[in-house]
N, C-alpha and C. Protein backbone atom coordinates (compact mmCIF):
# COMPACT_ATOMS: atom_id res chain seq x y z
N UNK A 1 114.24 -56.40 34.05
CA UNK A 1 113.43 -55.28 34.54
C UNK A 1 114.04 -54.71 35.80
N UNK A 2 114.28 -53.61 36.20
CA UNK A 2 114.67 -52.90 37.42
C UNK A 2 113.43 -52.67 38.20
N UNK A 3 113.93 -53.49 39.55
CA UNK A 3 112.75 -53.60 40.33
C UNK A 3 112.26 -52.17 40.78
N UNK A 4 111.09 -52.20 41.39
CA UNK A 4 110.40 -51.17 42.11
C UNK A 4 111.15 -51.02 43.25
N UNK A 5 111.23 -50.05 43.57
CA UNK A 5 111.70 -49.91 44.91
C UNK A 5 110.35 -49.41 45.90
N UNK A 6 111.00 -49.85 47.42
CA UNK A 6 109.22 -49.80 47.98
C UNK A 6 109.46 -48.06 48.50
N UNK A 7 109.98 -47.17 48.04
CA UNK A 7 109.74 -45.90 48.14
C UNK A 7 109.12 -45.79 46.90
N UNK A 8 108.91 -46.33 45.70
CA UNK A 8 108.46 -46.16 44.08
C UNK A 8 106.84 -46.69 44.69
N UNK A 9 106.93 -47.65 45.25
CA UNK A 9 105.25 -48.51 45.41
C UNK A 9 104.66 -47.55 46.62
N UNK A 10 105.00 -47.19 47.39
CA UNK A 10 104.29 -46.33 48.03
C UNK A 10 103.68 -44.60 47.45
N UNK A 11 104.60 -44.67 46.40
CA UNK A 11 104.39 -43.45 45.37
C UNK A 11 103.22 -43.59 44.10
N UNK A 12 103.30 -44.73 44.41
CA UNK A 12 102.58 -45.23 43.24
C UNK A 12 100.54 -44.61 43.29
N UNK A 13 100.02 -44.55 42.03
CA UNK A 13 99.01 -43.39 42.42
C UNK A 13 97.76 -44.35 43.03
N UNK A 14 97.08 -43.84 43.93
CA UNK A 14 95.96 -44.49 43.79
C UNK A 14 95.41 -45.56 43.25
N UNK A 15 94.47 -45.80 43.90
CA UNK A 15 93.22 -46.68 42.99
C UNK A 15 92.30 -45.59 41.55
N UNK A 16 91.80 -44.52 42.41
CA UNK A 16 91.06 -43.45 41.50
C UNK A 16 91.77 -43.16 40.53
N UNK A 17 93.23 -43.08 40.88
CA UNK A 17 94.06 -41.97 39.79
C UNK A 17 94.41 -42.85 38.50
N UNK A 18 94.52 -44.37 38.99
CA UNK A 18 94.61 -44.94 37.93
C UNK A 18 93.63 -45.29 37.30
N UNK A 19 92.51 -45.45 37.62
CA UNK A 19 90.95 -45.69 36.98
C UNK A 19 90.60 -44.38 36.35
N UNK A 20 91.19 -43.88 36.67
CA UNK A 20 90.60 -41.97 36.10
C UNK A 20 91.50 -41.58 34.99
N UNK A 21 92.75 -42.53 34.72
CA UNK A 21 94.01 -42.39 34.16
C UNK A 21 93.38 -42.89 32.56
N UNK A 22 92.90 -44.10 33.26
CA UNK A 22 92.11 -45.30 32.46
C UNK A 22 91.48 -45.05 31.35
N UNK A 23 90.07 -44.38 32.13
CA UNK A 23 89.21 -44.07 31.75
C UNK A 23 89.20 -42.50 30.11
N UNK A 24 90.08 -41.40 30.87
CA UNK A 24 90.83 -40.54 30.20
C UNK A 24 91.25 -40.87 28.56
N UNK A 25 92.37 -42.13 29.15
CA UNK A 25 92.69 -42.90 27.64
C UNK A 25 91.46 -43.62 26.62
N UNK A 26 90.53 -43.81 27.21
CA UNK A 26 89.73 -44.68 26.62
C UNK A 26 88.90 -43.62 25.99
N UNK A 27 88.74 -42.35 26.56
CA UNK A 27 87.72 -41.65 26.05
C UNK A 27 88.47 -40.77 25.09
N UNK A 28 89.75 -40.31 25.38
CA UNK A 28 90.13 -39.61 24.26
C UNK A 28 90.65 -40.47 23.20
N UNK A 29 91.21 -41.18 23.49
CA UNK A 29 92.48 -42.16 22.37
C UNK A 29 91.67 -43.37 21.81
N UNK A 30 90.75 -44.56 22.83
CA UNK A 30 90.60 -45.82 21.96
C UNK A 30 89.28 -45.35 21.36
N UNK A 31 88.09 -44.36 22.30
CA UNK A 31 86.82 -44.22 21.78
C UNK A 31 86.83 -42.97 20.26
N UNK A 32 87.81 -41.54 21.12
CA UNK A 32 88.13 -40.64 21.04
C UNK A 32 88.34 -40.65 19.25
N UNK A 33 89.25 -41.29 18.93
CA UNK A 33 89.84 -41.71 17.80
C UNK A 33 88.93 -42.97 16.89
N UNK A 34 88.26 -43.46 17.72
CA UNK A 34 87.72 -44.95 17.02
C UNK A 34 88.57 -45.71 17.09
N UNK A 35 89.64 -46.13 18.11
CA UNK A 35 90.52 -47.24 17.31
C UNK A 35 89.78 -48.63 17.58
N UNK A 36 88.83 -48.48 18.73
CA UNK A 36 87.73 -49.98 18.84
C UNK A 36 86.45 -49.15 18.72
N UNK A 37 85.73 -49.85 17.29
CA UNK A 37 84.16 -49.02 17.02
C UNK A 37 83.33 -49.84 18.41
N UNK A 38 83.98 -51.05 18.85
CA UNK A 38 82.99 -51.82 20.25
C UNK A 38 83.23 -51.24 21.30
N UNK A 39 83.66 -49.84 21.74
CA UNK A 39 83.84 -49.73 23.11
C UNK A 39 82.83 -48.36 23.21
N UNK A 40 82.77 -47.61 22.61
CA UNK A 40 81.66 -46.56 22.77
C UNK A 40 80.44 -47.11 23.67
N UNK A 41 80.17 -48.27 23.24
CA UNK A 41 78.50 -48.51 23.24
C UNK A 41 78.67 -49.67 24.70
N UNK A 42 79.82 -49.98 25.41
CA UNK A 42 79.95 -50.73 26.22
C UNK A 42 80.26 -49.46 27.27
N UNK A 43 81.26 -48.70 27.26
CA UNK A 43 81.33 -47.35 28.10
C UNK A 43 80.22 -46.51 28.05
N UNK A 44 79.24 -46.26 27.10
CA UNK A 44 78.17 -45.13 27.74
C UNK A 44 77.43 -46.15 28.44
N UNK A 45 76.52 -47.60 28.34
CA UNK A 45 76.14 -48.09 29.34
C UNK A 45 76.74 -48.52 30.59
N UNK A 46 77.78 -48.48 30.84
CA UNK A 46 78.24 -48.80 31.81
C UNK A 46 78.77 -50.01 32.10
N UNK A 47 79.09 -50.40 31.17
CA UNK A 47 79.66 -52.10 31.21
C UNK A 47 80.95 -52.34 31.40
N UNK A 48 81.84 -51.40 31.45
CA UNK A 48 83.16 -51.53 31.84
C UNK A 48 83.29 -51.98 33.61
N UNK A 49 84.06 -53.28 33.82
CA UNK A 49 84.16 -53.08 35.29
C UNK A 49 85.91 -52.51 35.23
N UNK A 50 86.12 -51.84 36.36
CA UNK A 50 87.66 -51.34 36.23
C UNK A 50 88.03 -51.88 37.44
N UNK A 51 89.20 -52.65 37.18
CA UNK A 51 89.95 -53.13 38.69
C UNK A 51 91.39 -52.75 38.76
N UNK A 52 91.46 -52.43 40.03
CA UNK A 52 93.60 -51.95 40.04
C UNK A 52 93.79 -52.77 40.78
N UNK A 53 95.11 -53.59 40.37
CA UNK A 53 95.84 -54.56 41.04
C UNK A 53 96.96 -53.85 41.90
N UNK A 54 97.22 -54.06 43.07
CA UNK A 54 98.44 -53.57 44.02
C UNK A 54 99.30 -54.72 43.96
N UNK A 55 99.26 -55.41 43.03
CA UNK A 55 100.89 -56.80 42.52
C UNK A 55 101.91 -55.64 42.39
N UNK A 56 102.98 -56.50 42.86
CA UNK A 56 104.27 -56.02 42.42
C UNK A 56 105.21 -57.23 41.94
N UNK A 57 104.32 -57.74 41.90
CA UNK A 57 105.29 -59.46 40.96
C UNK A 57 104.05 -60.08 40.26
N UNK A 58 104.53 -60.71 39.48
CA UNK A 58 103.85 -61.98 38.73
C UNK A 58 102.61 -63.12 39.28
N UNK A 59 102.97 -63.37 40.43
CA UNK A 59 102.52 -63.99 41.00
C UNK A 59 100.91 -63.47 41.67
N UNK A 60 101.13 -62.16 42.37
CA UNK A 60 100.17 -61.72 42.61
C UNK A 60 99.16 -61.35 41.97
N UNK A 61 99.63 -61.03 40.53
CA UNK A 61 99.08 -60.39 39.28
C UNK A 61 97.84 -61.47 38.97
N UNK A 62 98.93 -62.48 38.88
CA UNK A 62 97.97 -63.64 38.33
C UNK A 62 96.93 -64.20 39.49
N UNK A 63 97.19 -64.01 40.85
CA UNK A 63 95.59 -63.88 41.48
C UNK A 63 95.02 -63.05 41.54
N UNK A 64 95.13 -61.77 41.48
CA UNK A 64 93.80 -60.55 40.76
C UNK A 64 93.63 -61.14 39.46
N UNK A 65 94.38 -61.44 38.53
CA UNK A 65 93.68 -61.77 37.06
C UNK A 65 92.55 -63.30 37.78
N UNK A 66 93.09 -64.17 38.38
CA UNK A 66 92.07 -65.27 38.36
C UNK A 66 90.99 -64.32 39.38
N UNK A 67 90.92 -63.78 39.75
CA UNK A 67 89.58 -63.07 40.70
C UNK A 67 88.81 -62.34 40.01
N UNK A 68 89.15 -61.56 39.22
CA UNK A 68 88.56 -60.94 38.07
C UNK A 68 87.89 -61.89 36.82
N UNK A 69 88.62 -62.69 36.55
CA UNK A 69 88.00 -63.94 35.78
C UNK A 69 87.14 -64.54 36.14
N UNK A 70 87.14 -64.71 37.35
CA UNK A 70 85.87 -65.41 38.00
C UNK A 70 84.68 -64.46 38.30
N UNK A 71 84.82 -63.55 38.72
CA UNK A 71 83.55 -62.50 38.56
C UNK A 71 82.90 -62.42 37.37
N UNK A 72 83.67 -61.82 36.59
CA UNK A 72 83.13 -61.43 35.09
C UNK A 72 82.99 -63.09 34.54
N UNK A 73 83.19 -63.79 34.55
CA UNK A 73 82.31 -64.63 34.54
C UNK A 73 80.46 -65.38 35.06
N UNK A 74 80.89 -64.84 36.37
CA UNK A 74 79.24 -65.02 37.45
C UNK A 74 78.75 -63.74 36.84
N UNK A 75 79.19 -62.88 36.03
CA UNK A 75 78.07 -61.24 36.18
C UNK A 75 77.37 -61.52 35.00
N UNK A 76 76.09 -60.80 35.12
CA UNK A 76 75.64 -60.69 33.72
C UNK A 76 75.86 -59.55 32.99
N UNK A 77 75.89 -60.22 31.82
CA UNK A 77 76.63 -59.19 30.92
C UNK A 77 76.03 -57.58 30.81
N UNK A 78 75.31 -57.58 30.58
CA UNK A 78 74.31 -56.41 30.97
C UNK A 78 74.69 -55.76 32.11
N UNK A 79 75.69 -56.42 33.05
CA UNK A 79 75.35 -55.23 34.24
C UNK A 79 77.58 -55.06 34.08
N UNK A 80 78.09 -56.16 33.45
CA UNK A 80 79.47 -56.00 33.57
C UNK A 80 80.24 -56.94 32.30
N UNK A 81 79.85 -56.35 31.77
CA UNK A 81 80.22 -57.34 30.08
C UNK A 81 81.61 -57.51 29.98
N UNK A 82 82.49 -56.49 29.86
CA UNK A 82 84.44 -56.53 30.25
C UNK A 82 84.70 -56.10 31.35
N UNK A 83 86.09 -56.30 31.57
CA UNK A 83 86.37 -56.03 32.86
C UNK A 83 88.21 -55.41 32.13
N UNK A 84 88.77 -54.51 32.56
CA UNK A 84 89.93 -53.99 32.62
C UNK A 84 90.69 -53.94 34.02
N UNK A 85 91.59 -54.52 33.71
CA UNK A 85 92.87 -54.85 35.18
C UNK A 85 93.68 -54.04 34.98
N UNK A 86 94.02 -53.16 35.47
CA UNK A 86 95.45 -52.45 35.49
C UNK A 86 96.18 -52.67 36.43
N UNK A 87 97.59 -52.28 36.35
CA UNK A 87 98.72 -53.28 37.10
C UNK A 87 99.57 -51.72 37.02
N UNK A 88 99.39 -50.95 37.99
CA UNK A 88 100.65 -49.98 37.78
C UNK A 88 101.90 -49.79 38.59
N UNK A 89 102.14 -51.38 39.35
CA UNK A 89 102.76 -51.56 40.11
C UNK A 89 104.09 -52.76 39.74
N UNK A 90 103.85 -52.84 38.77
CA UNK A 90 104.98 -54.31 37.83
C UNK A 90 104.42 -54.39 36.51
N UNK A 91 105.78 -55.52 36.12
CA UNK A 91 105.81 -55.68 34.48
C UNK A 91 105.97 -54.38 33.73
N UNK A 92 106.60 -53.12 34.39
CA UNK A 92 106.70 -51.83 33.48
C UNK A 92 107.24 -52.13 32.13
N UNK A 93 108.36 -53.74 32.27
CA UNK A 93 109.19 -53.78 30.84
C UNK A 93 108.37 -54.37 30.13
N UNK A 94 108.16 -54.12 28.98
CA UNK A 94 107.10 -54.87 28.07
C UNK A 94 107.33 -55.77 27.74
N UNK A 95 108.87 -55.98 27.25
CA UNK A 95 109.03 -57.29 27.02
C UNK A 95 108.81 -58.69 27.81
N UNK A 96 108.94 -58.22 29.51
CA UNK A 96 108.59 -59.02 30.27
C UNK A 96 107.34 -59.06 30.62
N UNK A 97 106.70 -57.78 30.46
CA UNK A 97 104.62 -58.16 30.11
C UNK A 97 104.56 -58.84 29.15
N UNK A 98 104.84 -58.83 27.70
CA UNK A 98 104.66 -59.72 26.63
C UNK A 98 105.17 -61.36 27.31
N UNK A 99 105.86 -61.45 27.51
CA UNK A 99 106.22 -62.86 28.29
C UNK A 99 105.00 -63.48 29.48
N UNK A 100 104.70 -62.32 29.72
CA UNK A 100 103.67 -62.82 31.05
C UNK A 100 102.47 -63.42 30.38
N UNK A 101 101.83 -62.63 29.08
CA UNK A 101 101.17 -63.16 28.85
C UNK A 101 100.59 -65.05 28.20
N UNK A 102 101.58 -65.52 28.19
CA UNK A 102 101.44 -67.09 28.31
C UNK A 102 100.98 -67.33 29.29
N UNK A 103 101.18 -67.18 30.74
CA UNK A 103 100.85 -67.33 31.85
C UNK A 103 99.45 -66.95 32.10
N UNK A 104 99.01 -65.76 31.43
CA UNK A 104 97.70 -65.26 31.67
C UNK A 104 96.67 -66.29 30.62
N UNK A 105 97.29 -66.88 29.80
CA UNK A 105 96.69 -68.01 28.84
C UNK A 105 96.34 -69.08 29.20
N UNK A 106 97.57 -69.48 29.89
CA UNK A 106 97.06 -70.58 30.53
C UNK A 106 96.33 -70.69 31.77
N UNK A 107 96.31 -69.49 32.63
CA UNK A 107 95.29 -68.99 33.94
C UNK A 107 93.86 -69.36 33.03
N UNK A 108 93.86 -68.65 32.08
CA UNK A 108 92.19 -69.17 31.15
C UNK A 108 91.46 -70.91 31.25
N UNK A 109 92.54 -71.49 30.49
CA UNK A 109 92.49 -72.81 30.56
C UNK A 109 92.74 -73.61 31.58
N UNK A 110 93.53 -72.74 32.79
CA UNK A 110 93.00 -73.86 34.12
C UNK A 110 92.04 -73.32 35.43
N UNK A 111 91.06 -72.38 34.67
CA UNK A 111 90.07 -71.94 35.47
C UNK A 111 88.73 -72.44 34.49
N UNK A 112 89.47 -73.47 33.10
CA UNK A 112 88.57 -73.71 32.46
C UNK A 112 86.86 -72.66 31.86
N UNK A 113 88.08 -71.49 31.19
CA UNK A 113 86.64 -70.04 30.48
C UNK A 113 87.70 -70.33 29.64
N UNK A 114 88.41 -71.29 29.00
CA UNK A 114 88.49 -71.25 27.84
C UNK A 114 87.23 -70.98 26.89
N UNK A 115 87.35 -70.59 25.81
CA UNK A 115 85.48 -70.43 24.91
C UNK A 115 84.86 -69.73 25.65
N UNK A 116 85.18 -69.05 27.06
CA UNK A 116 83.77 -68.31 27.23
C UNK A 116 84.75 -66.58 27.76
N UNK A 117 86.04 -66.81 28.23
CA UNK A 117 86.80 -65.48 28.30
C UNK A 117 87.91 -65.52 27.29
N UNK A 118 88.48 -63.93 27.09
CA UNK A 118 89.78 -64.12 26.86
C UNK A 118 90.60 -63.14 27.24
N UNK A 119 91.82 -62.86 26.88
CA UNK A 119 92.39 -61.63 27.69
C UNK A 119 93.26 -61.02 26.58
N UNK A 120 92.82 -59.76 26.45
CA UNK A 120 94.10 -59.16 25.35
C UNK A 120 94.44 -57.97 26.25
N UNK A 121 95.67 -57.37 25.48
CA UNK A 121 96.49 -56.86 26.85
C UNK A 121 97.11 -55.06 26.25
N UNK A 122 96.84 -53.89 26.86
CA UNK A 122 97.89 -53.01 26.74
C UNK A 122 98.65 -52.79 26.70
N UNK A 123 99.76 -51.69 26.63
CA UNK A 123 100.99 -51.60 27.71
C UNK A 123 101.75 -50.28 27.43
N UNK A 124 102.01 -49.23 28.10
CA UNK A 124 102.63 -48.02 28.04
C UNK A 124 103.84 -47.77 27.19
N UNK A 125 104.44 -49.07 26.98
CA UNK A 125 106.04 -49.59 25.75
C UNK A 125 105.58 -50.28 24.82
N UNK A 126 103.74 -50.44 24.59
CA UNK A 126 103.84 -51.89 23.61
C UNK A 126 104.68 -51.26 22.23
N UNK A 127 105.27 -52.55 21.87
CA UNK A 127 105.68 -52.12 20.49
C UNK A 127 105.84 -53.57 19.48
N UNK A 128 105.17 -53.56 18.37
CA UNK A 128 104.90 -54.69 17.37
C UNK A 128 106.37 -54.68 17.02
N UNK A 129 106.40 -56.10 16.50
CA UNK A 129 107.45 -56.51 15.91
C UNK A 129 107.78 -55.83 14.94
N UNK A 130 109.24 -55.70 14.83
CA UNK A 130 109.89 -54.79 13.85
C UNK A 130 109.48 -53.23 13.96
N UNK A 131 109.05 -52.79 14.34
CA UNK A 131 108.89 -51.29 14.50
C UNK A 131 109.76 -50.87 15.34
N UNK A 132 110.50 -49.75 15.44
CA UNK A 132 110.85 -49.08 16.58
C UNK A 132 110.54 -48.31 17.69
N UNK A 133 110.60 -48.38 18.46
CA UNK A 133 109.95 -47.91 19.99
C UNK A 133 109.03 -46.32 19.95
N UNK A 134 109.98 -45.52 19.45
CA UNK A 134 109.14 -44.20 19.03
C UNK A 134 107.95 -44.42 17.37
N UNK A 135 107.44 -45.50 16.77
CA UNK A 135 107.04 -46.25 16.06
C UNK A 135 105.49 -45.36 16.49
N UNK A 136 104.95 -44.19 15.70
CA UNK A 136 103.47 -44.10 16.04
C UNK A 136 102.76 -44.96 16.34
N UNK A 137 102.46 -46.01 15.21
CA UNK A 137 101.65 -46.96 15.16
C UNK A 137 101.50 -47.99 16.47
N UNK A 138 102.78 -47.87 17.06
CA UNK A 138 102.43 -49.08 18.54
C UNK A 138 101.49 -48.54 19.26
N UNK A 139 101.60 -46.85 18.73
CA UNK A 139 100.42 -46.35 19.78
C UNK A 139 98.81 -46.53 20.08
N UNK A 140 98.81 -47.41 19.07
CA UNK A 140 97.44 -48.06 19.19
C UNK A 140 97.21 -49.11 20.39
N UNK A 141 98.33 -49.67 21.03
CA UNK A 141 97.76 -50.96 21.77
C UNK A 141 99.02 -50.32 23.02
N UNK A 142 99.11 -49.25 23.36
CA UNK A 142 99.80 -47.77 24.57
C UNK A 142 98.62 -47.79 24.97
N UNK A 143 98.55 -47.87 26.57
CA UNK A 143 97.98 -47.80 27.97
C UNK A 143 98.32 -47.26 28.89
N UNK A 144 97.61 -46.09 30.17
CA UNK A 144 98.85 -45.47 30.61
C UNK A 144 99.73 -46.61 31.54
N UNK A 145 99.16 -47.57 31.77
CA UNK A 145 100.01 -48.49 32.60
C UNK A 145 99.60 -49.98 31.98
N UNK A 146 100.19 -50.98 32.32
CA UNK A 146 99.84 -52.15 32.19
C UNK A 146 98.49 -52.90 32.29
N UNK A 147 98.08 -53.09 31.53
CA UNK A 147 96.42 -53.39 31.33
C UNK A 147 95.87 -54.61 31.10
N UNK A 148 95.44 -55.59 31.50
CA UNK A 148 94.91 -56.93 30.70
C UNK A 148 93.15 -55.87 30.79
N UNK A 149 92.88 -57.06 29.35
CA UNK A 149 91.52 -56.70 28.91
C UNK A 149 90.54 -58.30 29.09
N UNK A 150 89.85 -58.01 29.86
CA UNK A 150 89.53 -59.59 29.91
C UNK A 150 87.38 -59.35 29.03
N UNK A 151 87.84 -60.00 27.93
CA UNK A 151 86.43 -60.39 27.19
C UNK A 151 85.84 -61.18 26.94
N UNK A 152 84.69 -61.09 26.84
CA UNK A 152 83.28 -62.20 26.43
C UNK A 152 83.88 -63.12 25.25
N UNK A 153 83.57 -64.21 25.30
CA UNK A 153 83.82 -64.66 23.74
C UNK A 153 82.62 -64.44 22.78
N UNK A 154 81.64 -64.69 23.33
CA UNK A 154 80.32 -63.96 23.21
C UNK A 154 80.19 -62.87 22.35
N UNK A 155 80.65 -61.60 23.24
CA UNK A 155 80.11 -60.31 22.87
C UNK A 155 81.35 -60.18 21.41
N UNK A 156 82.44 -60.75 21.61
CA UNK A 156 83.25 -60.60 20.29
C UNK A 156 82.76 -61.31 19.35
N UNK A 157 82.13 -62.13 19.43
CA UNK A 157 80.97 -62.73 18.09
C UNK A 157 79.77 -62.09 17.64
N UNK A 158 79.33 -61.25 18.76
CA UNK A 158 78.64 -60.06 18.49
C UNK A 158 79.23 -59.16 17.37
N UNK A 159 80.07 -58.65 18.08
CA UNK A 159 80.78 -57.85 17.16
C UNK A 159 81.19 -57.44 16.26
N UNK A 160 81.39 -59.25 15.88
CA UNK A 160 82.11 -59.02 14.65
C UNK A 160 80.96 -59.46 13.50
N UNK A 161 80.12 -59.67 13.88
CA UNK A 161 78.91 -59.83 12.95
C UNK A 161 78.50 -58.56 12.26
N UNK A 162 78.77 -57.58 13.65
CA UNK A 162 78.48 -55.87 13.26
C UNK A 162 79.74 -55.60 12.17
N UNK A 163 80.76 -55.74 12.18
CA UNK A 163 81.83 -55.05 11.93
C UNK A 163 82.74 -56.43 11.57
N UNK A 164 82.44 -57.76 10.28
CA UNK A 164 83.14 -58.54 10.25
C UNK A 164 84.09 -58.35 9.69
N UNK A 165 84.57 -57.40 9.07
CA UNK A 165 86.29 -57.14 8.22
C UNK A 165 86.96 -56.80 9.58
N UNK A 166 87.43 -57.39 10.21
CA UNK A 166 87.99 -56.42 11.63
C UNK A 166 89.43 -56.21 10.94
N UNK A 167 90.09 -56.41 10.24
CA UNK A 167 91.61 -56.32 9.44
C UNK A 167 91.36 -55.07 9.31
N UNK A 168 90.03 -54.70 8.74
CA UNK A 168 90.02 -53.44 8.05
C UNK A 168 90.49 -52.56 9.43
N UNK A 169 89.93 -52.55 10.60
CA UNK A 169 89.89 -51.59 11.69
C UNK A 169 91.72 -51.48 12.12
N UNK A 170 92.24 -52.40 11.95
CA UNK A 170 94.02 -52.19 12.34
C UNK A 170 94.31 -51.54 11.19
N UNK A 171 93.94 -51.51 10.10
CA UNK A 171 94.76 -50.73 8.87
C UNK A 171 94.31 -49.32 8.88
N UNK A 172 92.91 -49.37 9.16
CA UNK A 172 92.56 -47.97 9.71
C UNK A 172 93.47 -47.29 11.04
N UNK A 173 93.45 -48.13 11.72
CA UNK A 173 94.63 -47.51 13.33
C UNK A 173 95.80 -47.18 12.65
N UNK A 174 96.27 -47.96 11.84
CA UNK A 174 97.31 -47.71 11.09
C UNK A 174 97.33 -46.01 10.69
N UNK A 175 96.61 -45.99 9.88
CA UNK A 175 96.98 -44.68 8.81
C UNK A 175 96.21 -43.32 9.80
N UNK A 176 95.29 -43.70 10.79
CA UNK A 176 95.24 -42.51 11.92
C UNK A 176 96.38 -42.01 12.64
N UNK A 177 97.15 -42.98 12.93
CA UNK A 177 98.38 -42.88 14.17
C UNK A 177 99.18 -42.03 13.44
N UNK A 178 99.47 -42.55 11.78
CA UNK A 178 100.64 -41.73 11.48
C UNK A 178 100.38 -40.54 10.82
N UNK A 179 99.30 -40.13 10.30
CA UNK A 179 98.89 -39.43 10.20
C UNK A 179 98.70 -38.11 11.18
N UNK A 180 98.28 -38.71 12.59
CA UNK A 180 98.82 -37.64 13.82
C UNK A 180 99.93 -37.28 14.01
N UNK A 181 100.71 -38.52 13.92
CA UNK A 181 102.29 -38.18 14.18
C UNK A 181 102.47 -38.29 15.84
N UNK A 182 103.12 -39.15 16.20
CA UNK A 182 103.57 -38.74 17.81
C UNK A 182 103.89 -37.86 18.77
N UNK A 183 103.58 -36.07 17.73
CA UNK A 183 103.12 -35.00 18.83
C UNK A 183 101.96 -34.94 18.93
N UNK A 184 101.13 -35.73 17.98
CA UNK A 184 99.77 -35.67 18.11
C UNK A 184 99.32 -36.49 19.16
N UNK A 185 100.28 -37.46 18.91
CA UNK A 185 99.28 -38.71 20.23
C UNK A 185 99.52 -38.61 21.30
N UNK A 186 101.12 -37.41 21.63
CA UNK A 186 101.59 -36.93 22.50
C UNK A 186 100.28 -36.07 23.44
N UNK A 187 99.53 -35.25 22.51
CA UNK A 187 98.95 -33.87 22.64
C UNK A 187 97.34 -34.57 23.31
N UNK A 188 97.27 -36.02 22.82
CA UNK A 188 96.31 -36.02 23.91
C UNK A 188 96.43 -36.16 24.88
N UNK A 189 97.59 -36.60 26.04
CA UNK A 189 97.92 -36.71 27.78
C UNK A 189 97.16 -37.74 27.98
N UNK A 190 97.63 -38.51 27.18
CA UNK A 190 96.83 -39.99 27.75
C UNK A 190 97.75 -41.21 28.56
N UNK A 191 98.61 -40.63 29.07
CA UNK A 191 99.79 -41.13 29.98
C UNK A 191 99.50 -41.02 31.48
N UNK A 192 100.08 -41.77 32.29
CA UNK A 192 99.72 -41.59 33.62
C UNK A 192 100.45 -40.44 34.15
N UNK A 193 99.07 -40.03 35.10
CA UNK A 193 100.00 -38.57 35.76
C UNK A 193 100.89 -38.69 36.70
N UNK A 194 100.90 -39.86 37.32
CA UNK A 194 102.00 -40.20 38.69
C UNK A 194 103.28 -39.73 37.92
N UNK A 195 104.18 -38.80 38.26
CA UNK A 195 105.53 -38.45 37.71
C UNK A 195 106.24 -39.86 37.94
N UNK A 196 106.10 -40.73 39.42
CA UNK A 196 106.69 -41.97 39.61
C UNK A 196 106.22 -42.90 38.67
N UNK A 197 105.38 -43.26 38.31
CA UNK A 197 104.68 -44.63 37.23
C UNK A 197 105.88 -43.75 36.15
N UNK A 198 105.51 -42.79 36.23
CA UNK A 198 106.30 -42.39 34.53
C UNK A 198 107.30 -42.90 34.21
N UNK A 199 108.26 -42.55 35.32
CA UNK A 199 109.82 -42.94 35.67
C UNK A 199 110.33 -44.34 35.44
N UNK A 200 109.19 -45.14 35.87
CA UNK A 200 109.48 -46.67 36.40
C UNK A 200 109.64 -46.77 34.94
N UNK A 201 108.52 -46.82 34.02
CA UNK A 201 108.11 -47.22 32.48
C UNK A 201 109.15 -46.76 31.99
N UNK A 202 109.99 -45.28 31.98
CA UNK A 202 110.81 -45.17 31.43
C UNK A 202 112.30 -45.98 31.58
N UNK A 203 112.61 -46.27 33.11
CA UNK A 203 113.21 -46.39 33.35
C UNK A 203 113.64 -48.19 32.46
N UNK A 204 112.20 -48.76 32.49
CA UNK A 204 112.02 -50.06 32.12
C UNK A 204 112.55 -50.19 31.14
N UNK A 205 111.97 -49.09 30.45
CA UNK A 205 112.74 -49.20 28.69
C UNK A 205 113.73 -49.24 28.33
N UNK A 206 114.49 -48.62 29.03
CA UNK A 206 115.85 -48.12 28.49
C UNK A 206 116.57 -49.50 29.41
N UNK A 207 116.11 -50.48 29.76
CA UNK A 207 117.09 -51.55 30.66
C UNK A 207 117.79 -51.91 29.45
């Protein structure tokens, strides 16, 4: 990964801009689209908590992720059911976010919310195995920045009681994405507006 430079981290947007960045994506692209039928009904009540991490390494990341774990754990669900971390300050390369996440696995199991949290994750480069990078379809699990999703184990047993084929809902993401085509998913601006975040992500990719 090509580090940040601390003229890039001082450029880097806000707290608001990235919660507003966030929020944007969620309403046009994951709600917008349906690609999760569970997030409508958690965003109009208000159950999303949104946190921005100012990490610029690994290390730090993973104490906002254990601080956030521990809250959304003490809250009741009703007033903060998920919680979303964004990180628009490191891990731009995905491959080295995909790596991180072991680390965020085992943060679970030694804060002991194994069975009661879990964490699934975004990322502005995600891209599934075997697909290629311009690949519509990765655009389903594209964030404008680096994202852990930290959830109930709970409310996903909820869920899936509502909606137990969940296979069915990725094969559906499936045939929406390509069906838009990547000027389509382009055309919603669900990317971060910092011209700098942009740069970094791009820059990440192409290492």
């Amino acid at each position: 990964m090509t580090p940040v430079s601390a003229t890039a981290l001082r450029a880097l947007p806000d707290r608001e801009t990235v919660v507003q960045d966030t929020i944007h994506w969620l309403e046009r692209a994951v709600i917008g689209l349906n690609l999760c039928p569970f997030a409508k009904g958690v965003h109009a009540k208000g159950q999303i908590h949104y946190a921005v991490s100012a990490a610029s390494d690994q290390e730090a990341l993973l104490d906002d992720l254990a601080h956030e774990l521990d809250a959304l754990a003490a809250s009741s669900p009703e007033k903060r059911d998920t919680t979303l971390l964004m990180a628009p300050g490191c891990l731009g390369d995905f491959l080295e976010f995909n790596d991180f996440l072991a680390a965020v696995d085992g943060l679970v199991d030694a804060l002991d919310l194994g069975g009661i949290l879990q964490v699934a994750s975004f990322h502005p480069q995600f891209q599934f195995a075997g697909t290629e990078l311009d690949d519509v379809t990765n655009c389903t699990n594209r964030s404008p920045y680096p994202t852990l999703h930290l959830l109930r184990e709970e409310s996903i047993d909820q869920a899936v009681k509502v909606f137990p084929e969940a296979e069915a809902i990725f094969e559906r993401n499936m045939r929406v994405l390509e069906e838009m085509g990547m000027q389509g998913w382009q055309s919603l601006g669900v990317g971060p507006r910092c011209p700098v975040a942009r740069a970094e992500f791009l820059v990440d990719s192409q290492a």
